[in-house]
Every structure is written in C-alpha cells, then in structure tokens.
C-alpha atoms as a PDB file:
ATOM      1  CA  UNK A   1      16.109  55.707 -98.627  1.00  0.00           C
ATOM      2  CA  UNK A   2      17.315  53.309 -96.372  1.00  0.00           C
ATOM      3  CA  UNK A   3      20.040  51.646 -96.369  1.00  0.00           C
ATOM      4  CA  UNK A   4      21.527  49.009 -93.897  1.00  0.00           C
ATOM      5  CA  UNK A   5      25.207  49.589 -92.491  1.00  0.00           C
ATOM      6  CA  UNK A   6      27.233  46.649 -92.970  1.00  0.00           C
ATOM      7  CA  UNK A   7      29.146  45.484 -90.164  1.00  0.00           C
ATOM      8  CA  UNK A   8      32.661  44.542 -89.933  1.00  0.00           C
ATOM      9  CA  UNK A   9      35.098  45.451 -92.905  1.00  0.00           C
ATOM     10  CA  UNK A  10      38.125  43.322 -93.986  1.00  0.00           C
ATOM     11  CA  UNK A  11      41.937  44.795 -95.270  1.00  0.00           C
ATOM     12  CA  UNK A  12      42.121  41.332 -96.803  1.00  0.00           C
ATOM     13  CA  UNK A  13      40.435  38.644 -99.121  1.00  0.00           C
ATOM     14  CA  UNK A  14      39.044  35.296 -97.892  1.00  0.00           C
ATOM     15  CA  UNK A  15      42.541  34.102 -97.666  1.00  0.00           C
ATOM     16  CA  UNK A  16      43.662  36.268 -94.810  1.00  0.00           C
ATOM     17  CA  UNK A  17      45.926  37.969 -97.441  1.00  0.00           C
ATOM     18  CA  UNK A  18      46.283  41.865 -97.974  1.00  0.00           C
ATOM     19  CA  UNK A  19      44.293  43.283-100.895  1.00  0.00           C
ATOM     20  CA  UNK A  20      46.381  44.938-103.505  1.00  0.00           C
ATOM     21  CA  UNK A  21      46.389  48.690-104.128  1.00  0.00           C
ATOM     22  CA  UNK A  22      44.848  48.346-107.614  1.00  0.00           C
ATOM     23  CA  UNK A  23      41.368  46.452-105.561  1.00  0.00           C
ATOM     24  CA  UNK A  24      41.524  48.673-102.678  1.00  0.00           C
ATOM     25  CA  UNK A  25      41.399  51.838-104.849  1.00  0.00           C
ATOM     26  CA  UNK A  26      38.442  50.132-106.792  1.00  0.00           C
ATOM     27  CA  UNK A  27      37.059  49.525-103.206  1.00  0.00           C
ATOM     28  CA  UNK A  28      37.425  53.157-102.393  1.00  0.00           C
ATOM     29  CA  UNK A  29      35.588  54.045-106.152  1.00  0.00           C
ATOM     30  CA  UNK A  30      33.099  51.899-105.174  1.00  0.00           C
ATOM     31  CA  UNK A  31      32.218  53.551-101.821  1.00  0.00           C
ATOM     32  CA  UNK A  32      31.910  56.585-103.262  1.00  0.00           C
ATOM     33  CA  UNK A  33      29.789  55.547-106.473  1.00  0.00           C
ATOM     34  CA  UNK A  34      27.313  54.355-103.581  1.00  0.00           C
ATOM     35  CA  UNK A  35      27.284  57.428-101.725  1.00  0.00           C
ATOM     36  CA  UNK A  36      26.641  59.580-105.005  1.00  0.00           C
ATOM     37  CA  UNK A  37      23.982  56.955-105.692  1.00  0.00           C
ATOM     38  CA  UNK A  38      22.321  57.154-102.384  1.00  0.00           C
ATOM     39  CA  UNK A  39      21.956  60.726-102.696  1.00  0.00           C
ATOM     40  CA  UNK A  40      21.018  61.066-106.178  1.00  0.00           C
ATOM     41  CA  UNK A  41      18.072  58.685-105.283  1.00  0.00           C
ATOM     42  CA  UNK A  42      16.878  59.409-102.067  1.00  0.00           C
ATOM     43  CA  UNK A  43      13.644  60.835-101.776  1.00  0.00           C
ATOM     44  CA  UNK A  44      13.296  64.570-101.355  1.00  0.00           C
ATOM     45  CA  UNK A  45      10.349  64.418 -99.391  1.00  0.00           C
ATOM     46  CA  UNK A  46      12.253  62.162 -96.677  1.00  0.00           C
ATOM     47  CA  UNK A  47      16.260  63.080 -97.149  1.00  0.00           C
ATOM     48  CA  UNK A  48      18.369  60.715 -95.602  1.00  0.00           C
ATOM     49  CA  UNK A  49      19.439  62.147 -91.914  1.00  0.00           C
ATOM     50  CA  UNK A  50      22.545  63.651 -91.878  1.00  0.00           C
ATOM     51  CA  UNK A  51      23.121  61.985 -88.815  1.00  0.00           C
ATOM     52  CA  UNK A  52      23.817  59.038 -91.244  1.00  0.00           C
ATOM     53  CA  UNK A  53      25.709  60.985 -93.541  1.00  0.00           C
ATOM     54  CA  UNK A  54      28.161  62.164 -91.851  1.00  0.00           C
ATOM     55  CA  UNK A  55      28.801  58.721 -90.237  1.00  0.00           C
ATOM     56  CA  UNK A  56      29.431  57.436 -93.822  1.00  0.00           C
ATOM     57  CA  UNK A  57      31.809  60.360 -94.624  1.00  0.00           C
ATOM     58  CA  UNK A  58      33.265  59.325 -91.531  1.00  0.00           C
ATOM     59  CA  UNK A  59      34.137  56.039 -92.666  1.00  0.00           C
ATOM     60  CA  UNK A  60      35.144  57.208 -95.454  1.00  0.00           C
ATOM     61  CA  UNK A  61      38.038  59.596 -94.097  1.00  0.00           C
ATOM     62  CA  UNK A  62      39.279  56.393 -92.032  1.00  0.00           C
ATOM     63  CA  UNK A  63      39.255  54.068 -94.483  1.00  0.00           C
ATOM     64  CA  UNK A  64      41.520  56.632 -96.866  1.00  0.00           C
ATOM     65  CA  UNK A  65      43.803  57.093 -94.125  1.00  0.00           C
ATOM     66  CA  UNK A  66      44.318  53.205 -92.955  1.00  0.00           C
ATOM     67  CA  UNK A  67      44.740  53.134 -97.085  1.00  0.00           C
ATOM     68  CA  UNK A  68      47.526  55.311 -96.402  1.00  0.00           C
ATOM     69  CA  UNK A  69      49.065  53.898 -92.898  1.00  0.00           C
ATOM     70  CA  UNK A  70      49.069  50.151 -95.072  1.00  0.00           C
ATOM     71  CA  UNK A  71      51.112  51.833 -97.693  1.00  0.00           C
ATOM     72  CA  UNK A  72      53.252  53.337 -95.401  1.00  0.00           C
ATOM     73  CA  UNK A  73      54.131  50.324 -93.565  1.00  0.00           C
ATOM     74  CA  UNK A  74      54.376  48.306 -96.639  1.00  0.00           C
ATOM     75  CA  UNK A  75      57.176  51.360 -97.831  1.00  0.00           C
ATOM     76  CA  UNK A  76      58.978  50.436 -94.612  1.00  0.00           C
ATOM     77  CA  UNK A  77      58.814  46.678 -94.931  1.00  0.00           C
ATOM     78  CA  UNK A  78      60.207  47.285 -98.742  1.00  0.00           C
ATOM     79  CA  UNK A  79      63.154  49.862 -96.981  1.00  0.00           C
ATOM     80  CA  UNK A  80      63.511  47.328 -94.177  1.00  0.00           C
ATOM     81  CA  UNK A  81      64.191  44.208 -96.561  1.00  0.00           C
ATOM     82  CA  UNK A  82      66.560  46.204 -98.363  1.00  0.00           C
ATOM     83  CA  UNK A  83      68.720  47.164 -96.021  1.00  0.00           C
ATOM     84  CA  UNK A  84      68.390  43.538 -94.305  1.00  0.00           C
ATOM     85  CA  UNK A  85      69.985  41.795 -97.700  1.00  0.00           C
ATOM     86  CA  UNK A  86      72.668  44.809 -97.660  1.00  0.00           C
ATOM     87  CA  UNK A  87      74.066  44.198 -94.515  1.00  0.00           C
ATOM     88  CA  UNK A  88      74.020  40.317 -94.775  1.00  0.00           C
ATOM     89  CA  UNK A  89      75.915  40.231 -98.268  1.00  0.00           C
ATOM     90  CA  UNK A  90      78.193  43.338 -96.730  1.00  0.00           C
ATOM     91  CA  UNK A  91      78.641  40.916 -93.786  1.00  0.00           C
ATOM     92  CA  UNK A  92      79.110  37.682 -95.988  1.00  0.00           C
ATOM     93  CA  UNK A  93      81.900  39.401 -98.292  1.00  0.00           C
ATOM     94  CA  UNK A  94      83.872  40.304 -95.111  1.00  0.00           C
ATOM     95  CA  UNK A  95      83.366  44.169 -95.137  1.00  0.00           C
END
C-alpha cells in the first residue's frame, strides 16, 4: 500500500491561531487510526517497508512531544500572566 507523505504540518488553523488541546488530541487519534489502518490493509504479499514505518513512528514521537513543549509554554504564559497582574495591583495599592 502506498501512501503519499504529506508535506508541511501546521500547530494552527487557517487563521494563524493555535489549535486547542481538545483538536490536537483528535489530531493525534487520527494519526494513529491511519497508521492501524495502513497496516491492517496493506498487502501481505508486498508489506509496506519499514523504512517508511519507522519514519511515521518518527513523526509521531515528535509531534507528541511538540504537543507537550506547546503545553508547557502555554503553563508558563498562564504562570507568567499571573504573576504580571500580582505585582501591578501589589504595585498600584502601594505595597
């Protein structure tokens, strides 16, 4: 079975803007429903090449972990805020 690598991904929608957790999660369900698929159906006479398939596990592993470094720096943006709006109302009531 072949099947065509798609090039260039996007973190975003056609906006520009971040996707939420809730899509990129369905994203990542996605993937893997495809890659089950793909190897449920390939022919066994003519496997895929595991060349292939490890490049698609590949992607895989980085998209879970840029997953997790957007999280991360969305934590700190949250943390970051927060302490922002402290200090300027600790600063505005004289403290």
């Amino acid at each position: 079975m072949n099947i065509a690598a798609t090039t260039g991904t996007s973190a975003g929608n056609e906006n520009g803007a971040a996707t939420s957790g809730t899509e990129a999660l369905a994203d990542k369900e996605a993937f893997l429903q495809l890659l089950v698929a793909q190897l449920k159906n390939q022919d066994p006479l003519n496997p895929a090449d595991g060349v292939e398939f490890l490049a698609q596990l590949a992607q895989f592993s980085a998209l879970e972990q840029l997953m997790g470094i957007r999280n991360e720096i969305k934590t700190l943006r949250t943390e970051a805020a927060a302490a922002g709006s402290e200090t300027a109302s600790a600063g505005a009531s004289g403290e």
